[in-house]
Protein backbone atom coordinates (compact mmCIF):
# COMPACT_ATOMS: atom_id res chain seq x y z
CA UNK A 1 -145.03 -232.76 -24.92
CA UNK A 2 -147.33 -229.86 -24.41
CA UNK A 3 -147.37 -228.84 -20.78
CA UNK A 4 -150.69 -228.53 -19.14
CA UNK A 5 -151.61 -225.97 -15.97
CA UNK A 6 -154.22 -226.08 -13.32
CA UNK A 7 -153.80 -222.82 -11.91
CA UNK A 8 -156.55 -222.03 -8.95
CA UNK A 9 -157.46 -221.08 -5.38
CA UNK A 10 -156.40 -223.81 -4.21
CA UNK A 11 -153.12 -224.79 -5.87
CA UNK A 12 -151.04 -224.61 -8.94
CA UNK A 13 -150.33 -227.93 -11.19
CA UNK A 14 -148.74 -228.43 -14.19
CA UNK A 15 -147.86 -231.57 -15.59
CA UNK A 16 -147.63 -233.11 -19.21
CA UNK A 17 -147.69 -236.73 -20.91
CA UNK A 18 -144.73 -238.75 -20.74
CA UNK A 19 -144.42 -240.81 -23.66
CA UNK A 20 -140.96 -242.38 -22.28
CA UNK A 21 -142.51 -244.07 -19.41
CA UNK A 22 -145.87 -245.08 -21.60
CA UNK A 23 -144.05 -248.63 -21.79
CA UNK A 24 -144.38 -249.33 -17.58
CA UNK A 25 -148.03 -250.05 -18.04
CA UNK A 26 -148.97 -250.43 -21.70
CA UNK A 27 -150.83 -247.47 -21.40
CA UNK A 28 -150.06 -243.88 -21.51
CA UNK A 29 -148.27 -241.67 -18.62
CA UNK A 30 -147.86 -238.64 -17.26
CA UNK A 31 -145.46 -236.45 -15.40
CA UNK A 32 -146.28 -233.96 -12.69
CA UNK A 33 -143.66 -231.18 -13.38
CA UNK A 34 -144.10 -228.67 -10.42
CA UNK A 35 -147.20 -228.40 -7.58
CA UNK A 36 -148.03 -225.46 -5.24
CA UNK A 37 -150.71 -226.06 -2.68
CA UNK A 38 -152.20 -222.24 -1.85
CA UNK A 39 -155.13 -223.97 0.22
CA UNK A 40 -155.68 -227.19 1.61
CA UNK A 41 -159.01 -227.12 2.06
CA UNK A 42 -159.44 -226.53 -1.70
CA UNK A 43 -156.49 -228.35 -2.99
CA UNK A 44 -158.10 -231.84 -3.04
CA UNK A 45 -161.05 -230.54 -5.18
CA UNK A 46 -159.39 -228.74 -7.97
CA UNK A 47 -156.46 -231.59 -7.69
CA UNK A 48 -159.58 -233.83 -8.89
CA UNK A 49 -159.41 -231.98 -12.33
CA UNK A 50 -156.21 -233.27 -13.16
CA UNK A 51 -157.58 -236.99 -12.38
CA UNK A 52 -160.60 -236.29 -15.01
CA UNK A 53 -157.27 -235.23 -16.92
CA UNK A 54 -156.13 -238.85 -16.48
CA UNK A 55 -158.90 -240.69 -17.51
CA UNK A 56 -159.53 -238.94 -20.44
CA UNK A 57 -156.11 -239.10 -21.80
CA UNK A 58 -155.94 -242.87 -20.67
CA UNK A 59 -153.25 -242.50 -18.36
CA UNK A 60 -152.19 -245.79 -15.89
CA UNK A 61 -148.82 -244.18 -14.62
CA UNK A 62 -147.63 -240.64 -13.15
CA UNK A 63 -144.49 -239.81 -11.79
CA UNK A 64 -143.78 -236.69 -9.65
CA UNK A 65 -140.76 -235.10 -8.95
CA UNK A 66 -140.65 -232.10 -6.54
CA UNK A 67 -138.06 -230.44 -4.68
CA UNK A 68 -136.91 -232.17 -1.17
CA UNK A 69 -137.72 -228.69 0.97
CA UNK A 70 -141.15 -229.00 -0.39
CA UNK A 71 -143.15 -231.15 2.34
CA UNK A 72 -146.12 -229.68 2.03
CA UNK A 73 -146.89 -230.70 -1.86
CA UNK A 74 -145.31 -233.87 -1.44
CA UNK A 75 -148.03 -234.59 1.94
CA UNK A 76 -150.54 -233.71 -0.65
CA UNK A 77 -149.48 -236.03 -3.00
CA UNK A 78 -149.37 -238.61 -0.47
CA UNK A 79 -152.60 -237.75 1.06
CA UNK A 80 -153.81 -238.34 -2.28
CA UNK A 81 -152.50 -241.54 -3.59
CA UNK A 82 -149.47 -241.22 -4.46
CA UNK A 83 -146.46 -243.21 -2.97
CA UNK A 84 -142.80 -242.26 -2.56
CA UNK A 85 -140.02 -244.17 -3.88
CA UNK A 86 -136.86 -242.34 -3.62
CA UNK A 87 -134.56 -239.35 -3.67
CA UNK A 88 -132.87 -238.11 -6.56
CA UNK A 89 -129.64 -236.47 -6.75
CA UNK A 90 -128.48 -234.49 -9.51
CA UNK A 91 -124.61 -234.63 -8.21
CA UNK A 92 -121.89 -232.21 -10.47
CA UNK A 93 -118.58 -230.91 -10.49
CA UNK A 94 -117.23 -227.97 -11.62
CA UNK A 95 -113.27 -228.55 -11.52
CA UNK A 96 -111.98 -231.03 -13.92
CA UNK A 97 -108.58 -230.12 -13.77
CA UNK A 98 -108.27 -232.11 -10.53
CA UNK A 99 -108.98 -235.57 -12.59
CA UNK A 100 -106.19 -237.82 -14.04
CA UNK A 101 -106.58 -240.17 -16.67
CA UNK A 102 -106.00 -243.55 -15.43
CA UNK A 103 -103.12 -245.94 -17.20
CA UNK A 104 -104.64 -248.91 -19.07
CA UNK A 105 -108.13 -247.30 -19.85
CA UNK A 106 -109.51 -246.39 -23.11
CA UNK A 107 -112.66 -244.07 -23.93
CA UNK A 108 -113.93 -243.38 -27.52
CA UNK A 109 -117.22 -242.82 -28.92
CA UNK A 110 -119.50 -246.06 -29.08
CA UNK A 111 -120.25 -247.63 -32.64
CA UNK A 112 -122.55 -249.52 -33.83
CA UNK A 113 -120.72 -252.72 -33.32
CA UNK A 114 -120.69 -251.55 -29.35
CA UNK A 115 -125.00 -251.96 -29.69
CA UNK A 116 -125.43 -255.36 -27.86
CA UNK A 117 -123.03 -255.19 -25.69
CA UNK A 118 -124.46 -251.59 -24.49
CA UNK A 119 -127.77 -252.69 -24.39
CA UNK A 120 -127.02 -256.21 -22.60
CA UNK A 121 -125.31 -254.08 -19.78
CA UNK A 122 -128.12 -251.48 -19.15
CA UNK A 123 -130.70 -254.45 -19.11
CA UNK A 124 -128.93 -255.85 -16.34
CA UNK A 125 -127.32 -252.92 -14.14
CA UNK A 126 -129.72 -251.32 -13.18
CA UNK A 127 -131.27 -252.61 -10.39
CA UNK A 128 -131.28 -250.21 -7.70
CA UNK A 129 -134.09 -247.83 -9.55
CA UNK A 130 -137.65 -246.12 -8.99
CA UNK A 131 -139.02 -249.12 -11.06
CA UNK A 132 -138.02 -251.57 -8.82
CA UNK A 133 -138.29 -249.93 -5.71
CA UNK A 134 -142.05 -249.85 -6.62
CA UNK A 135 -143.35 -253.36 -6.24
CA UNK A 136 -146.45 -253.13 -8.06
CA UNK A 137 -144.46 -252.36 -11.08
CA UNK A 138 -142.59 -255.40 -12.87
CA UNK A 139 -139.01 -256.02 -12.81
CA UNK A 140 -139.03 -257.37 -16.32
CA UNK A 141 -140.23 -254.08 -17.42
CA UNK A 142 -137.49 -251.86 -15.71
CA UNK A 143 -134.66 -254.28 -17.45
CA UNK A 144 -136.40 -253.59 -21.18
CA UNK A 145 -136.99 -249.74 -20.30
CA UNK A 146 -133.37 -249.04 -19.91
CA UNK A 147 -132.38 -251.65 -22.50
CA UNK A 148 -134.47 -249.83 -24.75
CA UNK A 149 -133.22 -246.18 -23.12
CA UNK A 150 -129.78 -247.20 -23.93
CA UNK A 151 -130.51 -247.98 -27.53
CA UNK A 152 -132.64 -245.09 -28.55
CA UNK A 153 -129.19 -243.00 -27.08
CA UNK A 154 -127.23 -244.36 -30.38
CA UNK A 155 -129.86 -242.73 -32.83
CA UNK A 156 -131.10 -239.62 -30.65
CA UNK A 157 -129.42 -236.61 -32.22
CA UNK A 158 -129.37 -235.03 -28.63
CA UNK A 159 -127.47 -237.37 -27.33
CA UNK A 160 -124.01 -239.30 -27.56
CA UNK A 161 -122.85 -242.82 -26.38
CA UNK A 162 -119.14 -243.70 -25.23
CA UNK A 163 -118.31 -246.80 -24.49
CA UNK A 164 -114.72 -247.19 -21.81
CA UNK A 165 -112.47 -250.52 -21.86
CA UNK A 166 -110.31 -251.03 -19.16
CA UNK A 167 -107.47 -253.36 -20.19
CA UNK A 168 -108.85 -253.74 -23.44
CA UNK A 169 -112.05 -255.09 -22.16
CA UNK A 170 -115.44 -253.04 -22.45
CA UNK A 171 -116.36 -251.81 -19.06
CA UNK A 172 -118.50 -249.23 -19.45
CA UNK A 173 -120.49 -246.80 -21.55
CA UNK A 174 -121.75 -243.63 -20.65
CA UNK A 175 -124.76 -241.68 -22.42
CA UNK A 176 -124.17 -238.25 -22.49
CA UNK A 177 -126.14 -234.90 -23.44
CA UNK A 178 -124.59 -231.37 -24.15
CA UNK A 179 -127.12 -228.72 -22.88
CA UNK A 180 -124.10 -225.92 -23.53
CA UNK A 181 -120.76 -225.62 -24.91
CA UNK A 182 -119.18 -225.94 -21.44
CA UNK A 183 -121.52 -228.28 -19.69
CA UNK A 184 -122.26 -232.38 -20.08
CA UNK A 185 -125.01 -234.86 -18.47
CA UNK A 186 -124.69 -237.85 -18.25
CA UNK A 187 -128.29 -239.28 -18.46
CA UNK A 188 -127.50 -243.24 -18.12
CA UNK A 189 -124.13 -244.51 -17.45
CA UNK A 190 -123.03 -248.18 -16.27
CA UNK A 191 -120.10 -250.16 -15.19
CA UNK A 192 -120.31 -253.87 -16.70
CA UNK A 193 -121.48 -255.91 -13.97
CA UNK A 194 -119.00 -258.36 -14.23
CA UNK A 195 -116.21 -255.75 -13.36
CA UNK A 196 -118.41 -254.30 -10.23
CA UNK A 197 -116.94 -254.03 -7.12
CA UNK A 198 -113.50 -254.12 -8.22
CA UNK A 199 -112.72 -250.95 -8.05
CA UNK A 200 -112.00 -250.00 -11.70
CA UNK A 201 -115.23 -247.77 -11.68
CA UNK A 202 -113.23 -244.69 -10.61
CA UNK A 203 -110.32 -245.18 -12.83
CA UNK A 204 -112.92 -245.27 -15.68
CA UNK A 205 -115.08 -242.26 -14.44
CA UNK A 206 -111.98 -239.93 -13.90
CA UNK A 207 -110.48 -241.14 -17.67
CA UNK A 208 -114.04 -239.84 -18.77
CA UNK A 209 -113.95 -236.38 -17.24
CA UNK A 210 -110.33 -235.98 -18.38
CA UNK A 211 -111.95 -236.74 -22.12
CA UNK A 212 -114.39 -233.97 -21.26
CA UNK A 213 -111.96 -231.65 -20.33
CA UNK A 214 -110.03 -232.27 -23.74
CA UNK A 215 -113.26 -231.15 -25.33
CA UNK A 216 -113.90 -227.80 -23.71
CA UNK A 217 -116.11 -228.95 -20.81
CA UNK A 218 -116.17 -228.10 -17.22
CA UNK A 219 -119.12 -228.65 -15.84
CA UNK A 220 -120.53 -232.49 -15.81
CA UNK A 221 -123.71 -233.29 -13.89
CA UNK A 222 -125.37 -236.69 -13.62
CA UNK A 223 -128.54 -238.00 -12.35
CA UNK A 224 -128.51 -240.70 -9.56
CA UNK A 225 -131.51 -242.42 -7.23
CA UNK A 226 -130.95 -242.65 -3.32
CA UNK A 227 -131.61 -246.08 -3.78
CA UNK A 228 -128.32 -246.77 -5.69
CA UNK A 229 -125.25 -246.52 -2.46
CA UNK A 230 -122.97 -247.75 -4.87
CA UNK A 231 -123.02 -244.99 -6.88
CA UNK A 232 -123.41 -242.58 -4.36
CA UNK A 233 -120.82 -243.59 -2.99
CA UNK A 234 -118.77 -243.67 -6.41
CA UNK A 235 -119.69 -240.24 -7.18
CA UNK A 236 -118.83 -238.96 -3.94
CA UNK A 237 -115.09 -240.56 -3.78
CA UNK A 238 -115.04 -238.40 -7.03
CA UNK A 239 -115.40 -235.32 -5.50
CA UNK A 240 -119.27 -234.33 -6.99
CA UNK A 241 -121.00 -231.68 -4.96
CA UNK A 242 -124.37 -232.91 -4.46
CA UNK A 243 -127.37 -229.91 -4.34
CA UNK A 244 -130.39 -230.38 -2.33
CA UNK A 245 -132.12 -234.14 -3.91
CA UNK A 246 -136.01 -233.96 -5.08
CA UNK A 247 -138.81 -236.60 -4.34
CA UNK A 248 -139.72 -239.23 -6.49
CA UNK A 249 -143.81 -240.55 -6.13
CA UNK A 250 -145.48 -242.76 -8.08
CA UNK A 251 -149.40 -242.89 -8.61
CA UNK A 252 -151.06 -246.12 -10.22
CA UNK A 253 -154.85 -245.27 -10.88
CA UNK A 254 -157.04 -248.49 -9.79
């Protein structure tokens, strides 16, 4: 979407709509991409140009995500109306050579056969999110958002699903996005929750990078909230460096 910019004494704003999270509210939404405050004293006045920005476009939800180190902004925000919900890490690794494929598991690209069973997983996985951190925000609306997330992924020439069986049963899938020849995100990945806390998630995540190293790649980033230990704690078994995390707010016009 077209980016907007406040640019003024007081601070610097740009933001956009965000059609992806129109669905939290039935209404449209908006992200706040990056925020400088130059002057306090002024910021809160020309910040009130972005809210007539809101209510002409219609917009019930904003997210923000800034960097950690930036306080300031993110007491703005705050001071504002805004609420935090959560870190985010964008974890990586850089040496694939150290994974090993693990006996017993399988990873190919996803069909269309693999749809339901995909999209019954990410409705019920993910739990531990922004959405439901945020109790004014339904539950019921964070299980159809990545339902729906995970779907769009098998038509969305951007991206590409693979699905991993362990044993010859499914136990994961993993939607992934190419930005260069040498580098892969995953954007939404999930272990079947009736195979969590077994301990086949690293056998499965290592088999994946090993795939990814057969194709040429040796970078692979992912995305992952603060809220989700588990797969912190997954990612750093695996041996991800993980950069400085940004801050996740949330603002809910009344």
């Amino acid at each position: 979407m077209p980016q907007e910019t406040i640019d003024t004494a007081g601070l610097r704003l740009t933001f956009a709509l965000a059609p992806w999270d129109q669905d939290i509210r039935g209404a449209p939404a908006a992200a706040i991409q990056s925020l400088e405050v130059r002057q306090s004293d002024l910021a809160e006045q020309d910040f009130a140009r972005f809210l007539v920005w809101c209510r002409t476009h219609g917009v019930r939800f904003v997210t923000a995500r800034l960097p950690h180190h930036q306080i300031d902004a993110v007491g703005f925000l705050e001071q504002v109306g805004f609420r935090f919900v959560e870190l985010n890490y964008r974890p990586h690794t850089k040496t694939l050579v150290r994974y090993a494929a693990a006996d017993g598991v399988l990873i190919r690209p996803a069909t269309e056969d693999d749809m339901v069973t995909v999209a019954s997983v990410a409705a019920q996985v993910f739990q531990a999110t922004r959405f439901t951190a945020d109790t004014r925000l339904s539950r019921d609306v964070n299980s159809q958002r990545y339902r729906s997330w995970a779907l769009a992924a098998f038509c969305n020439p951007d991206q590409g699903v693979f699905v991993g069986f362990r044993q010859g049963t499914f136990a994961a899938f993993f939607v992934v996005e190419r930005p260069s020849v040498n580098t892969i995100h995953w954007s939404l990945v999930a272990m079947d929750p009736a195979l969590a806390g077994r301990g086949f998630a690293g056998d499965v995540w290592s088999t994946m990078l090993v795939h990814h190293r057969a194709d040429g790649v040796d970078t692979v980033s992912t995305s992952i909230s603060s809220l989700n230990v588990s797969a912190m704690n997954l990612y750093v078994s695996l041996g991800f460096s993980f950069p400085e995390p940004s801050v996740t707010l949330h603002w809910l016009p009344t």
